[in-house]
N, C-alpha and C. Protein backbone atom coordinates (compact mmCIF):
# COMPACT_ATOMS: atom_id res chain seq x y z
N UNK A 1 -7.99 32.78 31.25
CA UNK A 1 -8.04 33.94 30.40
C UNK A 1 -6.66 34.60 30.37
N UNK A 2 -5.93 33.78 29.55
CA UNK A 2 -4.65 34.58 29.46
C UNK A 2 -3.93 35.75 28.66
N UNK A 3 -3.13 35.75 28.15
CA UNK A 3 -2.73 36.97 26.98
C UNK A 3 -3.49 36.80 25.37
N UNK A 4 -3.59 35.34 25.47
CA UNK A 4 -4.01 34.75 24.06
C UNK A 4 -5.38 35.46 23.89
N UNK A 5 -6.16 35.22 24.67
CA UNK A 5 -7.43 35.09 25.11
C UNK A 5 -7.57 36.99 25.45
N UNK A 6 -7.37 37.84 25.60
CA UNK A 6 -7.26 39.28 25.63
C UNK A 6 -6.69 39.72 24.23
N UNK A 7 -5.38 39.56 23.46
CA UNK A 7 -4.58 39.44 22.24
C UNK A 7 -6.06 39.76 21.58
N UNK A 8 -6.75 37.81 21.15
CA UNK A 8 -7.47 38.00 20.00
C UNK A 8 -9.02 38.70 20.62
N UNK A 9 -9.48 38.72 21.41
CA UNK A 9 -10.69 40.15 21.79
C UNK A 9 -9.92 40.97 21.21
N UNK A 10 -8.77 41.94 21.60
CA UNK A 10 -8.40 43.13 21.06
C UNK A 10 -8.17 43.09 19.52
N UNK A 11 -7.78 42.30 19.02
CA UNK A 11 -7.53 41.82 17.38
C UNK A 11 -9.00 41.74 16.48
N UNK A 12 -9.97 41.31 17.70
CA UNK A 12 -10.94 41.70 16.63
C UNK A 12 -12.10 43.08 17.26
N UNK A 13 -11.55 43.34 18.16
CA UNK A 13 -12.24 44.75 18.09
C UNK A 13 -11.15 46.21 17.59
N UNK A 14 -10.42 45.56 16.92
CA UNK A 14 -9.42 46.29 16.16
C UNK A 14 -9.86 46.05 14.49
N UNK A 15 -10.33 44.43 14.09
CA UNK A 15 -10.04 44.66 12.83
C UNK A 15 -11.59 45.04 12.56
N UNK A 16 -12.51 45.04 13.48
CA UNK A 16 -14.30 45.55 13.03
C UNK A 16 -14.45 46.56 12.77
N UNK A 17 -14.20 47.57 13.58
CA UNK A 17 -14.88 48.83 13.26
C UNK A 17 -13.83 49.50 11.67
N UNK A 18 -12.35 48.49 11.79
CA UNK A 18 -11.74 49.02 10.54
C UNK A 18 -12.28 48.60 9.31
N UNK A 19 -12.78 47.48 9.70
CA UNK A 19 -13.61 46.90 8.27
C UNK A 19 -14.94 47.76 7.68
N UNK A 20 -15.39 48.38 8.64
CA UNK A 20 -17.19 48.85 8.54
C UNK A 20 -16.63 50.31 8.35
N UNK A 21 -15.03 51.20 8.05
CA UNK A 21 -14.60 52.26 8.02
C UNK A 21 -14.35 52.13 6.62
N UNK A 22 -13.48 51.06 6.42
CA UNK A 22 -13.13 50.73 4.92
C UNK A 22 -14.22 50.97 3.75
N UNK A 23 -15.19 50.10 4.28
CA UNK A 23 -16.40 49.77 3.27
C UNK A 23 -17.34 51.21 3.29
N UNK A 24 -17.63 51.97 4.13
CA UNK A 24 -18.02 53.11 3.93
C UNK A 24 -17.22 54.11 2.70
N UNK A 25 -15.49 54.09 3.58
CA UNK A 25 -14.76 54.68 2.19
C UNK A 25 -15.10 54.09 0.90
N UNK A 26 -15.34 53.10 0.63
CA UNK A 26 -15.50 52.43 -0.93
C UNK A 26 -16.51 52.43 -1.23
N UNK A 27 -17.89 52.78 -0.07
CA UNK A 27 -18.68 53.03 -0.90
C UNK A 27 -19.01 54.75 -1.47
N UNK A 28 -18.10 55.52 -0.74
CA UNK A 28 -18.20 57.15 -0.82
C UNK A 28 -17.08 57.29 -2.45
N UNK A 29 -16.41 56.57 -2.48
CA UNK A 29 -15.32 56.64 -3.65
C UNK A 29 -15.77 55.76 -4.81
N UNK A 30 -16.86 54.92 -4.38
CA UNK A 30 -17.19 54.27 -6.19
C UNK A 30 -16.21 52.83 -6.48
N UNK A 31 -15.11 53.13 -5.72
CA UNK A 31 -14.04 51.96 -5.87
C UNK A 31 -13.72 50.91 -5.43
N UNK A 32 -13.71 50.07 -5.26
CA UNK A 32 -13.72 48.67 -4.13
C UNK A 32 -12.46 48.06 -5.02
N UNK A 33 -11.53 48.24 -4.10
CA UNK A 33 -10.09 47.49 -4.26
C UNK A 33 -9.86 46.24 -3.57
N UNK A 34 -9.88 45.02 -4.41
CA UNK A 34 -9.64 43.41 -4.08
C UNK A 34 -8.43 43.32 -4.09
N UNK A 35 -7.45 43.17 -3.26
CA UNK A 35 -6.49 42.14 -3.57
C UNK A 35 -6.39 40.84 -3.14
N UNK A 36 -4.87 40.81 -3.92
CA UNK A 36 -4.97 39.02 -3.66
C UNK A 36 -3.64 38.48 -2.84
N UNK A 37 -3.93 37.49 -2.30
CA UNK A 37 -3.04 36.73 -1.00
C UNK A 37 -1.81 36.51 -1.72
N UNK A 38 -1.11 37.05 -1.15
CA UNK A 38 0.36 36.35 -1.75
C UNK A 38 0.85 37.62 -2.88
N UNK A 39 0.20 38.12 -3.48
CA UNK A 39 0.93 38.84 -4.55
C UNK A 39 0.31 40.56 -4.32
N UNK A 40 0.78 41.46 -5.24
CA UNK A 40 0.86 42.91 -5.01
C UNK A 40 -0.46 42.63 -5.89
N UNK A 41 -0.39 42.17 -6.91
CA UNK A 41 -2.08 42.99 -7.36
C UNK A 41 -3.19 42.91 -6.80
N UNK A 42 -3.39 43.86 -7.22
CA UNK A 42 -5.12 44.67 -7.17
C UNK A 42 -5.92 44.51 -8.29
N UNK A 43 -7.24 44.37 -7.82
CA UNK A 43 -8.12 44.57 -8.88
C UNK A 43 -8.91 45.80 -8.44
N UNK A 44 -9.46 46.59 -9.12
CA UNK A 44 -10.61 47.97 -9.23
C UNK A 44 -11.51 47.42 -9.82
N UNK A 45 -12.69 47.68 -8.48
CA UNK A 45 -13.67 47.10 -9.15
C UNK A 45 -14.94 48.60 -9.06
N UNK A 46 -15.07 49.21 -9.98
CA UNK A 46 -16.05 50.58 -10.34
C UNK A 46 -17.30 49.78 -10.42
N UNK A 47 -17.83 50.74 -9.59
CA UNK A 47 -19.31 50.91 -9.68
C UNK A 47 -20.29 50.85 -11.06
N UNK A 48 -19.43 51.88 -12.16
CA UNK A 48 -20.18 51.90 -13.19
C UNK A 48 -19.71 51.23 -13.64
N UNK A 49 -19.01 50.13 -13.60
CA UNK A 49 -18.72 49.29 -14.72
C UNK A 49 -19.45 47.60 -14.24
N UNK A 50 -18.95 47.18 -13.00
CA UNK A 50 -20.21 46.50 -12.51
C UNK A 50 -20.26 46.41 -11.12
N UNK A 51 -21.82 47.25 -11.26
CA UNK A 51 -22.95 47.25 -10.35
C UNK A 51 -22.62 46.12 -8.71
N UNK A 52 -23.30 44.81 -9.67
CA UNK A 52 -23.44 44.13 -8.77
C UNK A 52 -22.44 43.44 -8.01
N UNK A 53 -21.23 43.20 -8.63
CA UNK A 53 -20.38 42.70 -7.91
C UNK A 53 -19.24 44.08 -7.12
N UNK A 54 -19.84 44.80 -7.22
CA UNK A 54 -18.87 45.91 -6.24
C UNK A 54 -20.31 45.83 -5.33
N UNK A 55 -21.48 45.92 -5.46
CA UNK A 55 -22.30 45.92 -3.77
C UNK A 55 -22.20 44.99 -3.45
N UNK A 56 -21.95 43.39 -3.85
CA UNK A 56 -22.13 42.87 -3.39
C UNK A 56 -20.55 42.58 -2.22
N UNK A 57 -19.51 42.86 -2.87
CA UNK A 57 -18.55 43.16 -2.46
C UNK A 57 -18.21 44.69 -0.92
N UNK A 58 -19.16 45.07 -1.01
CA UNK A 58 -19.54 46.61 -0.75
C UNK A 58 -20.40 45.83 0.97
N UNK A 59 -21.13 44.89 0.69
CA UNK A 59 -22.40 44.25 1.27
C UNK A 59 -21.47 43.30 2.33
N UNK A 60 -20.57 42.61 1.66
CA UNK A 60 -19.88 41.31 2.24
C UNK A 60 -18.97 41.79 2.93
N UNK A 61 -18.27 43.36 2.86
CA UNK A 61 -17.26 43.66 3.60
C UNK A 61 -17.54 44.56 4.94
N UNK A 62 -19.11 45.53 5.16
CA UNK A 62 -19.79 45.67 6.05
C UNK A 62 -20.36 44.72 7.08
N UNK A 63 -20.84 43.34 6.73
CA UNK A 63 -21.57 42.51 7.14
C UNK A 63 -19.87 42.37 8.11
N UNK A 64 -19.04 41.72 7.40
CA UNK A 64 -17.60 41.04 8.27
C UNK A 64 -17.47 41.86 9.16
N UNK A 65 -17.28 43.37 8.82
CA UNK A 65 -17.13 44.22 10.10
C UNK A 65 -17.73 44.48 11.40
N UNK A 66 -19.36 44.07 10.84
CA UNK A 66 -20.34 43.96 12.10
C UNK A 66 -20.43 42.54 12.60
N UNK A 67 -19.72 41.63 11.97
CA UNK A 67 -19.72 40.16 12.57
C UNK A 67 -18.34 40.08 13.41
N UNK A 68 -17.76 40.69 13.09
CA UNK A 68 -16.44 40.90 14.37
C UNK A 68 -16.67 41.60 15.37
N UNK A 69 -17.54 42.92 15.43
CA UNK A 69 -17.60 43.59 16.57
C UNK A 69 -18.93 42.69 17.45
N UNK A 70 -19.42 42.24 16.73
CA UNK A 70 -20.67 41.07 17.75
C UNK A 70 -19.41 39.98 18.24
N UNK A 71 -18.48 39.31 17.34
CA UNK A 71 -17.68 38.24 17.56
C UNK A 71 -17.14 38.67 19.24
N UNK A 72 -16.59 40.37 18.94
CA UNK A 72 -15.90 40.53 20.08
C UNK A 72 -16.49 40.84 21.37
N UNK A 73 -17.80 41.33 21.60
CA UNK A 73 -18.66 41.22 22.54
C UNK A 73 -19.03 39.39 23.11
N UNK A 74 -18.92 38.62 22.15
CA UNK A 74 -19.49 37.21 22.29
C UNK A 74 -18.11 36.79 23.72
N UNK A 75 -17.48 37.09 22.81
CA UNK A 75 -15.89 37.02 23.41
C UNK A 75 -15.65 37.29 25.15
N UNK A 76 -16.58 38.78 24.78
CA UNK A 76 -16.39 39.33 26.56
C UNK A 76 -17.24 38.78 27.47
N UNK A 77 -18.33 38.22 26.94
CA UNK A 77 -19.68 37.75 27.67
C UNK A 77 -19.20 36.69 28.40
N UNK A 78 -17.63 35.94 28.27
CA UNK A 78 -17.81 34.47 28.68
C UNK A 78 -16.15 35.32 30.06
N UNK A 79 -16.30 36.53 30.25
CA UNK A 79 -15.39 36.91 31.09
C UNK A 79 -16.36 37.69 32.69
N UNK A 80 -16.11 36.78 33.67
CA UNK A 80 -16.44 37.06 34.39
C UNK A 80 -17.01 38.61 34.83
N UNK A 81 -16.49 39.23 35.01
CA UNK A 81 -16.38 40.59 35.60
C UNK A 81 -17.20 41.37 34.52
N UNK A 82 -16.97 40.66 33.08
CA UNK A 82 -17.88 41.82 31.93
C UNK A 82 -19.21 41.63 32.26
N UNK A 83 -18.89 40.09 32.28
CA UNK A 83 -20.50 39.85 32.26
C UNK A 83 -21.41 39.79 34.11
N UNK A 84 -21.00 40.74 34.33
CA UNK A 84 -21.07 41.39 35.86
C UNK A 84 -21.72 42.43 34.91
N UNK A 85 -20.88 43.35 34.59
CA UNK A 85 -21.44 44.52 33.99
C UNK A 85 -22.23 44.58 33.43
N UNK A 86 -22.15 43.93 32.08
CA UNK A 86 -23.90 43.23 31.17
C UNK A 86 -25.09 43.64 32.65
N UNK A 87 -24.78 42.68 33.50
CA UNK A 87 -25.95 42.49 34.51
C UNK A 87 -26.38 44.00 35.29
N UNK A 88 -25.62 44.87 35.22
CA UNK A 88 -25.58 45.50 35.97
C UNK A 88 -26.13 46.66 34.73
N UNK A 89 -25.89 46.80 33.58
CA UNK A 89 -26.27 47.69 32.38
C UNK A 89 -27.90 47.48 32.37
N UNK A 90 -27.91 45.79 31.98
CA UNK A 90 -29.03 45.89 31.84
C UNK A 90 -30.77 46.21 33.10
N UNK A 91 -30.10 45.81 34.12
CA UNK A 91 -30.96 46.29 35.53
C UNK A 91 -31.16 47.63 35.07
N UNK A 92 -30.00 48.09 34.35
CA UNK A 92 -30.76 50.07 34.16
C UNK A 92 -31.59 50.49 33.42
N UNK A 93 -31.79 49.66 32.38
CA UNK A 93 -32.72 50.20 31.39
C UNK A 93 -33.83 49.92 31.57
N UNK A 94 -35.11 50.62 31.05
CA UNK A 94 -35.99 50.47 31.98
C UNK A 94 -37.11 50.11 31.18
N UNK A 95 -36.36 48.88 30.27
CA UNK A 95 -37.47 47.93 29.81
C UNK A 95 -37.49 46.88 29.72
């Protein structure tokens, strides 16, 4: 478990909760801004103009955010000492 192996845990419990922050903003603003790899544009994609591909866009960028912060727990489970703690969390609850 070296730097690599700490690096990307922290990289993705950095980019989750920013993703599931993002997608809240876009869904409070109506706006869902796509860009694209390699170049400056943007696309705006409004709500009232279409529906379905801004939730679904809206849908796909929440889901990523909560699939990184599970990714990064998956991550800690295979580290000794966390998964001490797991053991030790769960003995407390009292079901």
């Amino acid at each position: 478990m070296g730097f690599q192996y700490w690096f990307t845990v922290c990289a993705v419990f950095l980019v989750g909760p920013i993703s599931l922050v993002e997608s809240f903003v876009y869904c409070r603003r109506g706006v869902y801004t796509k860009t694209f790899k390699g170049t400056s544009r943007k696309e705006y994609i409004h709500v009232d103009e279409k529906p379905i591909e801004f939730w679904f866009s809206i849908i796909f960028h929440m889901v990523m955010g909560m699939a990184m912060i599970i990714l990064g727990f998956w991550l800690l489970d295979g580290i000794p000492v966390v998964n001490h703690w797991y053991a030790e969390i769960r003995a407390m609850l009292p079901f």
